[in-house]
C-alpha atoms as a PDB file:
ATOM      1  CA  UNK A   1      24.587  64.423  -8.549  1.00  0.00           C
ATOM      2  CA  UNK A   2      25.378  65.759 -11.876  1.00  0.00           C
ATOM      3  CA  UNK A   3      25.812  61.834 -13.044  1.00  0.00           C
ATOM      4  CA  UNK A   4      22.774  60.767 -11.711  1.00  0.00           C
ATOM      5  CA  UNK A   5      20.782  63.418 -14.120  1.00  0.00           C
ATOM      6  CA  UNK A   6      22.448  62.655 -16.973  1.00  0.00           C
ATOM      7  CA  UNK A   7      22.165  59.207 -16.433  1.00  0.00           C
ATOM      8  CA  UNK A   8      18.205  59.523 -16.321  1.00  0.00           C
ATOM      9  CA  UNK A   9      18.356  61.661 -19.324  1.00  0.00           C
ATOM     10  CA  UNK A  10      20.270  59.194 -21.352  1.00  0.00           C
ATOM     11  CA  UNK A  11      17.239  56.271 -20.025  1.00  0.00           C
ATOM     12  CA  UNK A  12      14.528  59.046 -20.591  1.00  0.00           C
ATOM     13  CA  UNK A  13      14.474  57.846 -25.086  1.00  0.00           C
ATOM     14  CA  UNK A  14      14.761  54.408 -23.979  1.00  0.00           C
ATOM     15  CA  UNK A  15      11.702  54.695 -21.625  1.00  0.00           C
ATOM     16  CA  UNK A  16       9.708  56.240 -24.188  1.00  0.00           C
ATOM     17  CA  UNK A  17      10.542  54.037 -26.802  1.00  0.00           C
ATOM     18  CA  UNK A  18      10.769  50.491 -24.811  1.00  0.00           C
ATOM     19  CA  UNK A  19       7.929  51.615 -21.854  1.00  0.00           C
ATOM     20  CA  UNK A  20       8.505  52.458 -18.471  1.00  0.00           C
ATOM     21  CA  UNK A  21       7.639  48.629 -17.121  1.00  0.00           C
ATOM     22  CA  UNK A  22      10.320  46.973 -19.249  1.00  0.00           C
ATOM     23  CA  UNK A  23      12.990  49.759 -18.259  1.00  0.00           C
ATOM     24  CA  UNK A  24      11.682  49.216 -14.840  1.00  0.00           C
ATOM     25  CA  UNK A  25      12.746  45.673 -14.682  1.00  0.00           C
ATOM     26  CA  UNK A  26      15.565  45.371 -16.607  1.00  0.00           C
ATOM     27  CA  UNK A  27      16.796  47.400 -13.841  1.00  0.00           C
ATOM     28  CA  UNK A  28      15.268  45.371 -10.878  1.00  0.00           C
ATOM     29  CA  UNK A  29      16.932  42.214 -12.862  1.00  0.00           C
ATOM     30  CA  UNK A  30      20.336  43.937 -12.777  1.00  0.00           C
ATOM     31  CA  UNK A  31      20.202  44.881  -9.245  1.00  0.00           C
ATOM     32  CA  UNK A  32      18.932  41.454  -7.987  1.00  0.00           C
ATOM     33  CA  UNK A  33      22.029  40.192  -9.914  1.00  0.00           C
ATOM     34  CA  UNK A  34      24.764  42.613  -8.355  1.00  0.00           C
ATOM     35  CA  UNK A  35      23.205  41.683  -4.873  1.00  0.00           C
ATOM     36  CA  UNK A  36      23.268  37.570  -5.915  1.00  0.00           C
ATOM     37  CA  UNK A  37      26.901  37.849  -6.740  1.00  0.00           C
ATOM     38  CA  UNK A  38      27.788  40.086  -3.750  1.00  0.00           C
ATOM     39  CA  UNK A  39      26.313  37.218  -1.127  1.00  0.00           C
ATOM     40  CA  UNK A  40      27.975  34.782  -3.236  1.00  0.00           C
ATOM     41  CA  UNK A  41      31.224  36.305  -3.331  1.00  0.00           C
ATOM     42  CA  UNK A  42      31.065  37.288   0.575  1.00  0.00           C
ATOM     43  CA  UNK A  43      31.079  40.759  -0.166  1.00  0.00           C
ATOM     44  CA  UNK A  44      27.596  41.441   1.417  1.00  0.00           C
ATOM     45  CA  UNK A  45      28.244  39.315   4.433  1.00  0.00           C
ATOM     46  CA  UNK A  46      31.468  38.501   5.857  1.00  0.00           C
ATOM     47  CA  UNK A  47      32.547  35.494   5.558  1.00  0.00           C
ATOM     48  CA  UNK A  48      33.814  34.826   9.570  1.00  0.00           C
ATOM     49  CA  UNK A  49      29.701  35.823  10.495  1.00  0.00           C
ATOM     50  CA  UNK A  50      28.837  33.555   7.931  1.00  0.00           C
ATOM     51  CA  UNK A  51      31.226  30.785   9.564  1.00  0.00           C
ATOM     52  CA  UNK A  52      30.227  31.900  13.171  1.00  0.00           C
ATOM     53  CA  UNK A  53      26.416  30.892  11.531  1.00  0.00           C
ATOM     54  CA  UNK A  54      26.963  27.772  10.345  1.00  0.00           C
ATOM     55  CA  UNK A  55      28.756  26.800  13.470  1.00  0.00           C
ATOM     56  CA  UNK A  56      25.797  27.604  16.002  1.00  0.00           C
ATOM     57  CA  UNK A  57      23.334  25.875  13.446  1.00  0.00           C
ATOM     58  CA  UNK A  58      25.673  22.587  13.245  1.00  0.00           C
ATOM     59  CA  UNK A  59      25.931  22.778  17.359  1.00  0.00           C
ATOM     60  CA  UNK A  60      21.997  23.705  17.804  1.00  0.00           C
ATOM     61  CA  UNK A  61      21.137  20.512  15.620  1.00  0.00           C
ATOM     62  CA  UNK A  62      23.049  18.683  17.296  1.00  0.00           C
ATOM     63  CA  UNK A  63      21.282  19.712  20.502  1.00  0.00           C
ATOM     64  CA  UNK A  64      18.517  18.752  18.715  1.00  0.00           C
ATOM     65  CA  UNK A  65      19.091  15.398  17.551  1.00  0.00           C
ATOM     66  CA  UNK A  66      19.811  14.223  20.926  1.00  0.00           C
ATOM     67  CA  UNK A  67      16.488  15.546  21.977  1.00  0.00           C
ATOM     68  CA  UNK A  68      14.887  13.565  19.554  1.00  0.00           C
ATOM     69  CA  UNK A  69      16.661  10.583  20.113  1.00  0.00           C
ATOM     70  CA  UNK A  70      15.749  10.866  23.459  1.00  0.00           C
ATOM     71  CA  UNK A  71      12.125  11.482  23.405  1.00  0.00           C
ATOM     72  CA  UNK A  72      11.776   8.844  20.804  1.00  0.00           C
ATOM     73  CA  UNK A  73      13.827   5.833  22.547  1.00  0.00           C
ATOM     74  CA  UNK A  74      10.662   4.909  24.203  1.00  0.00           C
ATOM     75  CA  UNK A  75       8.549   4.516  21.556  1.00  0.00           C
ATOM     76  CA  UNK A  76      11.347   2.496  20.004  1.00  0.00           C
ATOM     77  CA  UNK A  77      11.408   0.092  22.783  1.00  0.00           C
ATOM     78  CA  UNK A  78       8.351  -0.705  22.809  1.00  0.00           C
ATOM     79  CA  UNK A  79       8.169  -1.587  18.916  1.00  0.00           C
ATOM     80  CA  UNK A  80      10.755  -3.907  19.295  1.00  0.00           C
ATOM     81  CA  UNK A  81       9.680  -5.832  22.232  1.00  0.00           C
ATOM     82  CA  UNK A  82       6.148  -6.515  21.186  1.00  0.00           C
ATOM     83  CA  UNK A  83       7.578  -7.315  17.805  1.00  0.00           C
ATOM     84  CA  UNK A  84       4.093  -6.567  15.525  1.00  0.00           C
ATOM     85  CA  UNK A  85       3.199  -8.987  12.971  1.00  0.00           C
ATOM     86  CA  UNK A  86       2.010  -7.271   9.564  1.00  0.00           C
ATOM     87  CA  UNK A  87      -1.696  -7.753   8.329  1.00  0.00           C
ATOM     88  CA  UNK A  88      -1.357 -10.099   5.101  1.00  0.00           C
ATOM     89  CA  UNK A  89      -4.133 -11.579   5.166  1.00  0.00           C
ATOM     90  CA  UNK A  90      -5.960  -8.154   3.443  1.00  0.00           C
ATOM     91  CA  UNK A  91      -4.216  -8.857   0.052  1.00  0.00           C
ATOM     92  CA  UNK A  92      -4.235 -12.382  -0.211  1.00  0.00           C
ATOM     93  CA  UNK A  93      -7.694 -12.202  -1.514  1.00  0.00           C
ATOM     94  CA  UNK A  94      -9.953 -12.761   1.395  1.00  0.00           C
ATOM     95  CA  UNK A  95     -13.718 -11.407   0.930  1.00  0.00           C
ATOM     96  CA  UNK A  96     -14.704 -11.189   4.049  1.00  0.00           C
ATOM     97  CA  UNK A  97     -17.625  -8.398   4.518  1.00  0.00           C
ATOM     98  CA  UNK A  98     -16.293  -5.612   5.978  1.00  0.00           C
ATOM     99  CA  UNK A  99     -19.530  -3.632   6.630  1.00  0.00           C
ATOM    100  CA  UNK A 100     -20.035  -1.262   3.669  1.00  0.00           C
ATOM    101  CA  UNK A 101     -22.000  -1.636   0.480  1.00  0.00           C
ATOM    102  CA  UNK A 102     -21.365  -2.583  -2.822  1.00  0.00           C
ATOM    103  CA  UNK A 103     -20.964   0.828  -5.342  1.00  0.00           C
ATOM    104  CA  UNK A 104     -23.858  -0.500  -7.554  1.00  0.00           C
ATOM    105  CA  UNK A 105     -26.377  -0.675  -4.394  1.00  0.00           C
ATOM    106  CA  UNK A 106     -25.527   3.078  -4.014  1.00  0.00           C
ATOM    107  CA  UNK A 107     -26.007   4.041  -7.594  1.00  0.00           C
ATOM    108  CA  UNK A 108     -29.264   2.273  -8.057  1.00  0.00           C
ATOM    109  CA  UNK A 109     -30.405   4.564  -4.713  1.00  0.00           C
ATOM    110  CA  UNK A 110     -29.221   7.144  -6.082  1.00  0.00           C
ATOM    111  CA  UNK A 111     -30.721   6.744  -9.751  1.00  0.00           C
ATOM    112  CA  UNK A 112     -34.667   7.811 -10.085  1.00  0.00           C
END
């Protein structure tokens, strides 16, 4: 305990000099960096839980990409019997009238 006072006494100039905001996260920086390193380093979490993790989320996507593959075989099927042709014929060009009105019919409503 005895530490911990003298500690804040020896921060007390600095905090009266710097501000108590720029103490305040110089601190929070250094303690987000001790607890980066410690998950990076295993330290914080062990590393067989982390491997135990990683296991169940490689096995549970793979539960889920059979899922998917089976719920979207059908819809596969039927794309490649029907065999769709592709509409080319809307950039070669063509001005057909598709049933809207030209921009300068609108602005000449729209102008007093």
């Amino acid at each position: 305990m005895g530490t911990e006072v003298s500690t804040i006494q020896e921060l007390l100039p600095l905090v009266e000099k710097c501000g108590l905001s720029v103490v305040l996260l110089f601190l929070f920086i250094k303690f987000a960096y001790i607890q980066w390193r410690a998950v990076s380093k295993g330290e914080l979490v062990p590393r067989a839980m982390l491997d135990r993790a990683l296991a169940d989320n490689d096995r549970l996507q793979d539960i889920l990409d059979k899922e998917r593959a089976a719920f979207t075989q059908p819809t596969l099927e039927v794309l490649q019997r029907q065999r769709l042709k592709a509409d080319h014929s809307a950039n070669s060009g063509n001005d057909e009238d598709r049933g809207g009105q030209p921009c300068g019919v609108l602005f000449k409503r729209l102008s007093p």
